[in-house]
Protein backbone atom coordinates (compact mmCIF):
# COMPACT_ATOMS: atom_id res chain seq x y z
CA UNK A 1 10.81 -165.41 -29.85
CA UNK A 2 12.36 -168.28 -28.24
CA UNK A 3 12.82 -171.46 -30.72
CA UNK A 4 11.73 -174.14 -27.56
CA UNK A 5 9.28 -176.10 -28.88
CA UNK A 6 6.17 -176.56 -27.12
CA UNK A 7 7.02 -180.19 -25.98
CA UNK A 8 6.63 -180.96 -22.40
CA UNK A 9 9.87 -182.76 -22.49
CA UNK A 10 13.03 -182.31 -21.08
CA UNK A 11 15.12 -184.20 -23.11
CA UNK A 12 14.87 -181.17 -25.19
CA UNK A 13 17.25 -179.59 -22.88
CA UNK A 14 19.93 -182.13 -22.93
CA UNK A 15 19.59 -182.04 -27.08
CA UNK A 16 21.22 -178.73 -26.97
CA UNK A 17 24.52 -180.18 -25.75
CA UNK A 18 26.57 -182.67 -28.01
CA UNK A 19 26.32 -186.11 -26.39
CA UNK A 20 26.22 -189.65 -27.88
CA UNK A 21 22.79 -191.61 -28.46
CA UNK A 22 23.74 -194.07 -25.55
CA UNK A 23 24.38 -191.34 -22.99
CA UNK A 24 21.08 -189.44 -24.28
CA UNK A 25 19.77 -192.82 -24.16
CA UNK A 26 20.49 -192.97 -20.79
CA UNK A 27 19.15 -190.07 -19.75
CA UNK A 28 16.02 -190.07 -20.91
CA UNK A 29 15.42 -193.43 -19.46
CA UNK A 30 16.42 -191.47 -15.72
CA UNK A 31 14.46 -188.16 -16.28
CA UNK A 32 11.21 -190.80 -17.16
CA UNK A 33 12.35 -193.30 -13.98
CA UNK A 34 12.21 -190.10 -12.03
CA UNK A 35 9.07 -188.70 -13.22
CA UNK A 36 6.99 -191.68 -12.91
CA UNK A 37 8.13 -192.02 -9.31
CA UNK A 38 6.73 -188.20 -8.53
CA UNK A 39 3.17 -187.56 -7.13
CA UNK A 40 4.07 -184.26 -9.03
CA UNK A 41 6.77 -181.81 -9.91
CA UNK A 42 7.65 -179.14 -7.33
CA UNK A 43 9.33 -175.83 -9.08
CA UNK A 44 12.36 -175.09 -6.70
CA UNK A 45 13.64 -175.74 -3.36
CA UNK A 46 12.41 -174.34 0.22
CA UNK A 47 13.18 -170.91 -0.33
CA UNK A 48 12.10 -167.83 1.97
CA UNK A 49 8.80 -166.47 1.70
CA UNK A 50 8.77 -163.26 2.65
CA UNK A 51 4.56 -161.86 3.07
CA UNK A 52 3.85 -157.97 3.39
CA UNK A 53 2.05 -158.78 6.36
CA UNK A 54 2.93 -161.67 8.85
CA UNK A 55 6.23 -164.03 9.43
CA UNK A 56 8.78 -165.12 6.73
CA UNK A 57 8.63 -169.42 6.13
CA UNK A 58 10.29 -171.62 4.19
CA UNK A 59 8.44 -172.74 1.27
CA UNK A 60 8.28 -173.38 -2.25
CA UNK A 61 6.58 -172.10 -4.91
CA UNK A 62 4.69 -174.27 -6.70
CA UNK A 63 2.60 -172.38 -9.22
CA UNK A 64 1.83 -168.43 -10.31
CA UNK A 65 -1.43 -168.02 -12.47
CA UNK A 66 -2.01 -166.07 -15.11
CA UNK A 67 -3.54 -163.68 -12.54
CA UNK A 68 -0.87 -163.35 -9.97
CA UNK A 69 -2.17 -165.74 -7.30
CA UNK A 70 0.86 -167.14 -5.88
CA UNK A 71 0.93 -170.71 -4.90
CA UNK A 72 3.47 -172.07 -1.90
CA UNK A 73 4.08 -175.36 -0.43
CA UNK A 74 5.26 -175.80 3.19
CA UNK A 75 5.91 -179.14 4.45
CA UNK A 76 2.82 -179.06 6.36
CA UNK A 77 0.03 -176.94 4.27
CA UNK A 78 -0.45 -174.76 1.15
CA UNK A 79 -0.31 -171.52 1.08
CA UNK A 80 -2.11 -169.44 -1.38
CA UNK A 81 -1.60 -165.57 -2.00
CA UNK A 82 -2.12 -162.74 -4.44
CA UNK A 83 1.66 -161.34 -5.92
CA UNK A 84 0.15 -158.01 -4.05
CA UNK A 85 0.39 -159.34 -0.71
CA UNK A 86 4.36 -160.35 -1.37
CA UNK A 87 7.72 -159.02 -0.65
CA UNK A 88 9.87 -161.96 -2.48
CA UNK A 89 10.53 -165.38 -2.72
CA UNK A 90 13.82 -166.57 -2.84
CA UNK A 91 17.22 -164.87 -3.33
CA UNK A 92 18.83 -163.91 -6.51
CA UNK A 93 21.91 -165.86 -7.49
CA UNK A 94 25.23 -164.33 -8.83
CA UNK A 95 26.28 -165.10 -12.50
CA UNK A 96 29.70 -167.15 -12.33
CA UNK A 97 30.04 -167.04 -16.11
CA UNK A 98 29.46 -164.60 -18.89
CA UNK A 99 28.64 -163.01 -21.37
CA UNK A 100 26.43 -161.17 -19.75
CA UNK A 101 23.39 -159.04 -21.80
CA UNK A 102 22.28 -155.51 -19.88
CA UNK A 103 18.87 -154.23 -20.38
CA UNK A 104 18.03 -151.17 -20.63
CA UNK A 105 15.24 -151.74 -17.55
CA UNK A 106 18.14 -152.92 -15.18
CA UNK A 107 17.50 -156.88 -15.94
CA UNK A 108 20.76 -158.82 -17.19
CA UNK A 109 20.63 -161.86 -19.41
CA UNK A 110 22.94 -164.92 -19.19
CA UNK A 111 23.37 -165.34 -22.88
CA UNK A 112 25.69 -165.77 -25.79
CA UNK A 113 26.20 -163.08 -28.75
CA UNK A 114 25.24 -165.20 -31.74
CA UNK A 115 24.31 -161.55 -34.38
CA UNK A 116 23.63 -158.44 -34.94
CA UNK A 117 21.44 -156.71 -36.84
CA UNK A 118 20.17 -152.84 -37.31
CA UNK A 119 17.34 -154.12 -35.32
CA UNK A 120 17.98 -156.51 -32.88
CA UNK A 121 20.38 -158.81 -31.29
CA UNK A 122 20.32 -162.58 -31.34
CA UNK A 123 21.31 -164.75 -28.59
CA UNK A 124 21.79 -168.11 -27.41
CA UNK A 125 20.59 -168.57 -23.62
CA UNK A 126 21.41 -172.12 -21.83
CA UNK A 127 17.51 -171.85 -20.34
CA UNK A 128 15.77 -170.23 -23.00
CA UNK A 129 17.54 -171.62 -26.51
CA UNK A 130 17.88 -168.57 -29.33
CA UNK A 131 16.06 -165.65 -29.02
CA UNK A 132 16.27 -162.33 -30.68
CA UNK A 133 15.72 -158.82 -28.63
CA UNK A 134 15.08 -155.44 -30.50
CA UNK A 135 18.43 -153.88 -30.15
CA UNK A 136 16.74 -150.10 -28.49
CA UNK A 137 15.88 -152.56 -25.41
CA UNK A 138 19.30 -153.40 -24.63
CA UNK A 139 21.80 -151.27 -22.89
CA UNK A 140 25.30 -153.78 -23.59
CA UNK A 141 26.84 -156.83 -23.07
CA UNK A 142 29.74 -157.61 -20.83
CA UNK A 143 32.23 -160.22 -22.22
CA UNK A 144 34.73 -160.72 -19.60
CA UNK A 145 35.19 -158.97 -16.43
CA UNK A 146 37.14 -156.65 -15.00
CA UNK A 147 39.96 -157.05 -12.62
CA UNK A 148 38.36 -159.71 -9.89
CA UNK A 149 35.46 -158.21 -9.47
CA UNK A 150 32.25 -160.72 -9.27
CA UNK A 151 29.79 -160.06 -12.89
CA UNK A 152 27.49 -158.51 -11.17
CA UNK A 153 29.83 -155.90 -9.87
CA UNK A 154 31.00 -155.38 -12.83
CA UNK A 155 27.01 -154.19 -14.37
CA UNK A 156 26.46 -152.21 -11.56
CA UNK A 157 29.65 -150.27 -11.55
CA UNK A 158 28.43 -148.31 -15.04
CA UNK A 159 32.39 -147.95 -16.07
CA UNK A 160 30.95 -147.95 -19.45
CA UNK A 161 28.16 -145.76 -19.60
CA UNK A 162 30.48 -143.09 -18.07
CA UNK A 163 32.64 -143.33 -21.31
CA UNK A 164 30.24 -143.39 -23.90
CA UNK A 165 30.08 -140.63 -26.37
CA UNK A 166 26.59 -138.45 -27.33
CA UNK A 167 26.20 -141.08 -30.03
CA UNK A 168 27.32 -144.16 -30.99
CA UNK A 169 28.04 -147.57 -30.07
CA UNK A 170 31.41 -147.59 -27.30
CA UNK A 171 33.63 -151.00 -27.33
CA UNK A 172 36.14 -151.67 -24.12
CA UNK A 173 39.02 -153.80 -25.13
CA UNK A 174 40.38 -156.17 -22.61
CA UNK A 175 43.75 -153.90 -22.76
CA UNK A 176 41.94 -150.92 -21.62
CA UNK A 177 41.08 -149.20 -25.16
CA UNK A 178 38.31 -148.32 -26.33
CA UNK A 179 36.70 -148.13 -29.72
CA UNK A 180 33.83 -145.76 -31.01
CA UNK A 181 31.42 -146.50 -34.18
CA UNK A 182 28.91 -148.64 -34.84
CA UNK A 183 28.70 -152.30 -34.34
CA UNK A 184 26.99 -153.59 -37.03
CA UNK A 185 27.96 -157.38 -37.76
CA UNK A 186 29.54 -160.50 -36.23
CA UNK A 187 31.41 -162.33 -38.79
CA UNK A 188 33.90 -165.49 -37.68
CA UNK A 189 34.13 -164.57 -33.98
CA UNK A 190 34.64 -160.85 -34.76
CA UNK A 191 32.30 -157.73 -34.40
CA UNK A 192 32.68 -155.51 -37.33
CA UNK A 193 32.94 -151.89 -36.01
CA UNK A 194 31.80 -148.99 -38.37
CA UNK A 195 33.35 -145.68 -37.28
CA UNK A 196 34.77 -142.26 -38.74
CA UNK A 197 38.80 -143.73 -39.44
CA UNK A 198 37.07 -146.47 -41.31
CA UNK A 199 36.53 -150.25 -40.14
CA UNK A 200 37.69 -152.70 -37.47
CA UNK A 201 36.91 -156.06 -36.69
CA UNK A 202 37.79 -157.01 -33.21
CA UNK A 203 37.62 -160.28 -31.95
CA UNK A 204 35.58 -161.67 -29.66
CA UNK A 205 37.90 -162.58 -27.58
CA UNK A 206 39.55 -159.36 -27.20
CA UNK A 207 36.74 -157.60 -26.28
CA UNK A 208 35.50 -156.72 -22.24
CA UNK A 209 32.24 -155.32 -23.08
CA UNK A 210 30.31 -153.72 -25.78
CA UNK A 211 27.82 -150.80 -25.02
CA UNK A 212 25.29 -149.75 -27.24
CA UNK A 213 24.27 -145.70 -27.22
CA UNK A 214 21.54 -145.39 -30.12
CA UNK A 215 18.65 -143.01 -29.69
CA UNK A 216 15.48 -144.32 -28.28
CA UNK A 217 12.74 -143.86 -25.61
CA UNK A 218 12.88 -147.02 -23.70
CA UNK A 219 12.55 -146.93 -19.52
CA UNK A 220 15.65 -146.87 -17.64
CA UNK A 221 15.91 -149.18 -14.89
CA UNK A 222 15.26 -145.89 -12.79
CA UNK A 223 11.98 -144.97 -14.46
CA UNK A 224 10.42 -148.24 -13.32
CA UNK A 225 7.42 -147.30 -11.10
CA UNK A 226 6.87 -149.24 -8.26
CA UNK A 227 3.83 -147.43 -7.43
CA UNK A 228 2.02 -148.50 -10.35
CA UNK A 229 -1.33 -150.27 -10.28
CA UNK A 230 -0.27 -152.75 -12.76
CA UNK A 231 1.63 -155.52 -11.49
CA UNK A 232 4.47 -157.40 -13.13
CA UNK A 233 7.65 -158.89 -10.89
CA UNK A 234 11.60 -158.91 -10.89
CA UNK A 235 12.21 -162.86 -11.37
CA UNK A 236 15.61 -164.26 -10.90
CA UNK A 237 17.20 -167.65 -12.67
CA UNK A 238 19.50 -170.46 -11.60
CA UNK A 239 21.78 -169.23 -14.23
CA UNK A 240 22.04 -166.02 -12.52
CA UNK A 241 19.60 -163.88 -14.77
CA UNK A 242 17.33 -161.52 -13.75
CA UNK A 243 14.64 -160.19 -15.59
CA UNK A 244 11.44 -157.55 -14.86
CA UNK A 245 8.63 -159.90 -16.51
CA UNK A 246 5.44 -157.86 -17.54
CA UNK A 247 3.85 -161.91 -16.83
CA UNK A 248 4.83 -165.01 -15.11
CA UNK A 249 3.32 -168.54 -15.45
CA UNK A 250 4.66 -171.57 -13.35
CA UNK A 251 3.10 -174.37 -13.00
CA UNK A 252 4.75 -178.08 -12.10
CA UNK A 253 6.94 -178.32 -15.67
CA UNK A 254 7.30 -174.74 -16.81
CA UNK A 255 7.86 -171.28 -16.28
CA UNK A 256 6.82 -169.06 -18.73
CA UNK A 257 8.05 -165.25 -18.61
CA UNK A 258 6.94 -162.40 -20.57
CA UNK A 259 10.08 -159.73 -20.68
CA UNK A 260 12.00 -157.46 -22.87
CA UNK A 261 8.80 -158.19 -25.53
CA UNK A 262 9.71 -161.72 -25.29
CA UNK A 263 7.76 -164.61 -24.36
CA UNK A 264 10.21 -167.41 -22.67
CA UNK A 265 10.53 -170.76 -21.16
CA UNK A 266 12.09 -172.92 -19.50
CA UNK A 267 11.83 -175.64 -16.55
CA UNK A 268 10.10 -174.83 -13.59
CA UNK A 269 13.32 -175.82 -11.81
CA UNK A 270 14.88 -172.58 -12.99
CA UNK A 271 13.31 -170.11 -10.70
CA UNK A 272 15.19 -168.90 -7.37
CA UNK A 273 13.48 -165.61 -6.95
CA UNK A 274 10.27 -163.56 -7.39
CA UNK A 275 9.67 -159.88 -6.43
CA UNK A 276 6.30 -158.16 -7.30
CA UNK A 277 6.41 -154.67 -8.16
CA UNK A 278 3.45 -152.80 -7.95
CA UNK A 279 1.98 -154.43 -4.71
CA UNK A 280 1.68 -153.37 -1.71
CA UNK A 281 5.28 -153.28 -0.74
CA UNK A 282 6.81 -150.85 -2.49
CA UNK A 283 10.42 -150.10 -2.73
CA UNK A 284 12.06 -147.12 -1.36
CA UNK A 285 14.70 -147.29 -4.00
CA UNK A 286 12.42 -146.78 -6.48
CA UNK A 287 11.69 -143.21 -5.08
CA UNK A 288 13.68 -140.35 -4.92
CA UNK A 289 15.20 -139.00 -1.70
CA UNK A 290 14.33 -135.37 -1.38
CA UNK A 291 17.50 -134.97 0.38
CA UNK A 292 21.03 -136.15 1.39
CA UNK A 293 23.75 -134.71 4.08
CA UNK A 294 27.04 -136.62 4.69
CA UNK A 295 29.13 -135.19 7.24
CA UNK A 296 32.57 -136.95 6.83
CA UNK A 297 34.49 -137.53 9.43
CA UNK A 298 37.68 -135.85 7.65
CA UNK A 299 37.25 -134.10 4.40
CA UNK A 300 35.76 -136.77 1.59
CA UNK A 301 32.05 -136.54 1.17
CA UNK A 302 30.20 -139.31 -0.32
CA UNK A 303 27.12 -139.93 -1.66
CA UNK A 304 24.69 -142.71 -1.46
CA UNK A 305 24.29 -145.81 -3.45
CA UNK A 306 20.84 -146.69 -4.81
CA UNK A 307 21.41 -151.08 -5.13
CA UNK A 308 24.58 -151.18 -4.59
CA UNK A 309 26.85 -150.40 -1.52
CA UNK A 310 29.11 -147.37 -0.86
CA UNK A 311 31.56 -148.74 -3.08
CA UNK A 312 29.86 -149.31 -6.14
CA UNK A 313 29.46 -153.31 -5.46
CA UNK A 314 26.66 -155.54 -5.21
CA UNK A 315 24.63 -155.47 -1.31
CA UNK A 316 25.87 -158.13 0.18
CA UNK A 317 25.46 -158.86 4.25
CA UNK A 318 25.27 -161.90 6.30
CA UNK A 319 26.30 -164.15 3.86
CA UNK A 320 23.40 -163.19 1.08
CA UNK A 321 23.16 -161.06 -1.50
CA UNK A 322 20.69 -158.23 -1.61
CA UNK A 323 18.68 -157.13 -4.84
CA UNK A 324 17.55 -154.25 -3.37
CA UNK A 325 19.04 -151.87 -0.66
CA UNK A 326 20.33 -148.36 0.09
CA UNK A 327 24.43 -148.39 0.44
CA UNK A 328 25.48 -145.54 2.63
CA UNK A 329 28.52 -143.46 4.47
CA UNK A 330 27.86 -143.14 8.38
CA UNK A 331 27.26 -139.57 9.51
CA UNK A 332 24.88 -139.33 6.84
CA UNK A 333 20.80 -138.84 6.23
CA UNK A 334 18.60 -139.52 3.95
CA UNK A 335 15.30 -137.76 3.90
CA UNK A 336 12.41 -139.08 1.49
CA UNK A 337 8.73 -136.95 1.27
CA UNK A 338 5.42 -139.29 1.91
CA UNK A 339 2.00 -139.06 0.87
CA UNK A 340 0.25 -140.25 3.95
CA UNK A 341 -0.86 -142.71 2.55
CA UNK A 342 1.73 -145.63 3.94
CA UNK A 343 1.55 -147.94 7.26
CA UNK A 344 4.55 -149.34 7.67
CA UNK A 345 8.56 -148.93 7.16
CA UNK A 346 10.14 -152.00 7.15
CA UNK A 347 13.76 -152.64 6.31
CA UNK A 348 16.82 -154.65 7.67
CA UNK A 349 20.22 -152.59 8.25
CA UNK A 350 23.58 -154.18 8.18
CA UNK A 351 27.49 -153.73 7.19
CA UNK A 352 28.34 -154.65 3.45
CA UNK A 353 30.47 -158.03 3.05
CA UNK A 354 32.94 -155.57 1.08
CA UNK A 355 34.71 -154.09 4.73
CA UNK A 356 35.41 -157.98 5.53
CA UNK A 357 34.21 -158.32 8.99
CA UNK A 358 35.18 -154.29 9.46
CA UNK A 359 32.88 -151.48 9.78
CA UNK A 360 30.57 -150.55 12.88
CA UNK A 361 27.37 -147.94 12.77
CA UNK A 362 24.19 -146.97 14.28
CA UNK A 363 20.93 -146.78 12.59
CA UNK A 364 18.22 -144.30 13.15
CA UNK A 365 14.69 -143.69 11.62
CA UNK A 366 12.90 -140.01 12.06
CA UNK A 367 9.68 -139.82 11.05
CA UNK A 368 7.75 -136.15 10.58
CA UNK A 369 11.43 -134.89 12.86
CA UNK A 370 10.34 -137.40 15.77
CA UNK A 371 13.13 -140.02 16.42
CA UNK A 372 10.94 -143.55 16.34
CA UNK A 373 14.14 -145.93 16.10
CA UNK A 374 17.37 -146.74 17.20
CA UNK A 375 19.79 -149.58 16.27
CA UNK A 376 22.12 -151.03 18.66
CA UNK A 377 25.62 -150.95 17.07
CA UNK A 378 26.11 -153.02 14.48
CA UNK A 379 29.22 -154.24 13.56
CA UNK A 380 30.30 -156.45 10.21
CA UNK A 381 30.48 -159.59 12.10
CA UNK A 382 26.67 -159.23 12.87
CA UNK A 383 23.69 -160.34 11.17
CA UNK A 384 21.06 -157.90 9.16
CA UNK A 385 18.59 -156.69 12.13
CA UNK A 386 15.28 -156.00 11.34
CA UNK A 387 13.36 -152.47 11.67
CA UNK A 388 9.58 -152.07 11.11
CA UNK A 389 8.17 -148.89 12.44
CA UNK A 390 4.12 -146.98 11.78
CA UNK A 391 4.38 -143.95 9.38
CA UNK A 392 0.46 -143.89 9.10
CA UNK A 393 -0.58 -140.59 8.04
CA UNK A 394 3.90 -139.35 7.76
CA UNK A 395 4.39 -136.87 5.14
CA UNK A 396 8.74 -137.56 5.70
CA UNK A 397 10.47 -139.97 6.79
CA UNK A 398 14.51 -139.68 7.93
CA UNK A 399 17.18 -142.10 7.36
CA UNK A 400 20.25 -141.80 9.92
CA UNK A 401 23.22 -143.51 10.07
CA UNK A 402 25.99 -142.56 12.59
CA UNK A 403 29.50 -144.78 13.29
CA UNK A 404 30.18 -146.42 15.93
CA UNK A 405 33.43 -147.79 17.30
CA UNK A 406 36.62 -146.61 15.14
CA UNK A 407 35.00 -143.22 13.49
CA UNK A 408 34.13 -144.52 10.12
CA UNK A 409 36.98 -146.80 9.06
CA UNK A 410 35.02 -149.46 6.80
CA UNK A 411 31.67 -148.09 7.83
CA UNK A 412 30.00 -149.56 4.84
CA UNK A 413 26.22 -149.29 5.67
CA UNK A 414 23.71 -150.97 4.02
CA UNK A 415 19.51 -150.30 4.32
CA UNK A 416 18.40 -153.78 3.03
CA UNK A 417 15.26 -154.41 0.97
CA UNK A 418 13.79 -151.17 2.34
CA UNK A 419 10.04 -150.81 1.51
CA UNK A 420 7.08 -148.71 2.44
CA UNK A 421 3.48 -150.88 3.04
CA UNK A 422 0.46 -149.82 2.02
């Protein structure tokens, strides 16, 4: 349970970082100046607003109730709209700092390792203070990175879940080694490590990540069901966490998020991005392809990437980064099986930031074998172009990407926030 106390104050905030009484003095006196000159508080900047039917705007969001109606403010009107009826809000941010705390549903924490317990972790977040998790919800925590790749990268590249052993808990050492027991302990900046040669007590600071491999029945991040009738929502922080809340409350001082059996807050400010799951837009990540063909252009056959790009990265095209996508190798399809019961493919196709301006393909959509779309080359210098196409009634729909210009030198393809409407 988070330790904030229920004081609608921010000064709070500032308390949790050493500064002298004339400097928290000072700010109080700013953050009441401020306050007193608002008509009231707005929870983030113009962000997109992305509906499932109708234009994106730019808008804020100003309030979510407790029963998912959405509240936006344009410069010129309000807009008000049920969670179902929305695509996202907002972009997620990258983390530029660590350590970093994996869940075991795909959401990452920006938070500090504080203990450990047979039970649960305890952590100390910047936005939400200390709170303690039950240990079979989390999947790891990644200290420092590795090589230059961005955090993020780092999470989605799984190095350490392709390591672990059948059972117990796996540590990476910054110099490459790794360490198998059970982490039981921190004691004076070291994690005391349980294993069958007897104990070790690494430091802290020599440690990349620690990965935790205990039995339990906990959702993967790939069991989440988009389909579902009950809603929750993939919110994303300023701090760069991300988190699948099960309920959301924002109104003009806080946002309140119930995740990982949690209940936690922290300024309205903090919010940069909100993604219903279990509306009417759902995913096409979150279902699996009934089949994939890649013919290469030589002799290396690749596979697809579900939200991440062809190399393992985080989706990133014209300038943005991309929560959600489909990374694949031209020359390939991707065939998914429908119920009928859909209206409407929509999706935005583009070339990954990772070939660096590189890269050129064609997309195509088939739907029940009939061709219904075709891209015009796009190269990595381009923008994301938009695709919305009918599937009412489509029991399959194809996914085709072909190269373009220099066979398929940097052809990293990306199908961006793909999603079928109901």
């Amino acid at each position: 349970m988070s330790d904030k106390t229920n004081s609608k104050s921010a000064i709070g905030r500032i308390g949790r970082h050493k500064m002298s009484l004339p400097v928290m003095s000072f700010c109080a006196l700013m953050l009441l100046l401020l306050s007193a000159g608002k008509g009231s508080v707005v929870a983030a900047e113009s962000s997109e607003m992305v509906p499932v039917d109708g234009s994106a705007k730019s808008c804020r969001l100003i309030e979510i109730a407790p029963d998912w109606q959405l509240t936006f403010q344009t410069p010129g009107e309000k807009i008000e709209m049920s969670a179902n009826d929305l695509v996202r809000w907002g972009r997620p941010v990258e983390p530029t700092h660590g350590p970093v705390v994996v869940l075991r549903d795909g959401s990452f924490l920006i938070a500090r390792l504080i203990a450990i317990s047979a039970k649960e972790l305890t952590l100390d977040s910047r936005l939400f203070g200390r709170i303690a998790i039950p240990i079979r919800l989390v999947r790891g925590v990644v200290f420092q990175r590795t090589g230059d790749r961005p955090w993020v990268d780092v999470l989605n590249a799984r190095d350490y879940d392709a390591k672990k052993p059948v059972l117990g808990d796996r540590i990476l050492l910054a110099n490459g080694d790794w360490l198998t027991g059970l982490a039981s302990e921190i004691q004076a900046g070291r994690i005391r490590m349980l294993g069958r040669l007897g104990e070790v007590r690494p430091s802290l600071t020599q440690i990349a990540a620690l990965w935790f491999n205990r039995q339990n029945t906990v959702a993967e991040a790939s069991d989440v069901d988009e389909t579902s009738a009950q809603l929750s929502a993939w919110v994303g922080l300023v701090d760069g966490s991300r988190l699948l809340a099960d309920s959301i409350l924002l109104d003009s001082d806080w946002l309140t998020i119930r995740a990982a059996g949690q209940t936690l807050e922290t300024l309205s400010d903090d919010i940069c991005w909100l993604r219903p799951v279990g509306g009417r837009a759902v995913s096409l990540t979150s279902i699996s392809p009934v089949g994939f063909r890649h013919l290469p252009y030589l002799s290396i056959s690749e596979t697809f990437r579900i939200d991440r790009n062809v190399q393992r990265g985080t989706i990133r095209a014209g300038e943005k980064i991309y929560a959600r996508g489909i990374g694949v190798p031209t020359t390939s399809r991707l065939t998914y099986s429908l119920d009928g019961t859909f209206r409407r493919f929509d999706t935005q196709v583009g070339i990954d930031a990772a070939a660096r301006g590189r890269g050129s393909a064609r997309f195509r959509v088939y739907v029940d074998g009939l061709p219904v779309y075709t891209s015009p080359i796009v190269r990595g210098t381009d923008s994301p172009v938009s695709i919305s196409v009918p599937i009412e009634g489509a029991k399959r729909i194809d996914l085709i990407t072909d190269f373009a210009d220099l066979a398929d030198q940097q052809d990293y393809a990306n199908w961006l926030d793909p999603r079928l409407v109901k």
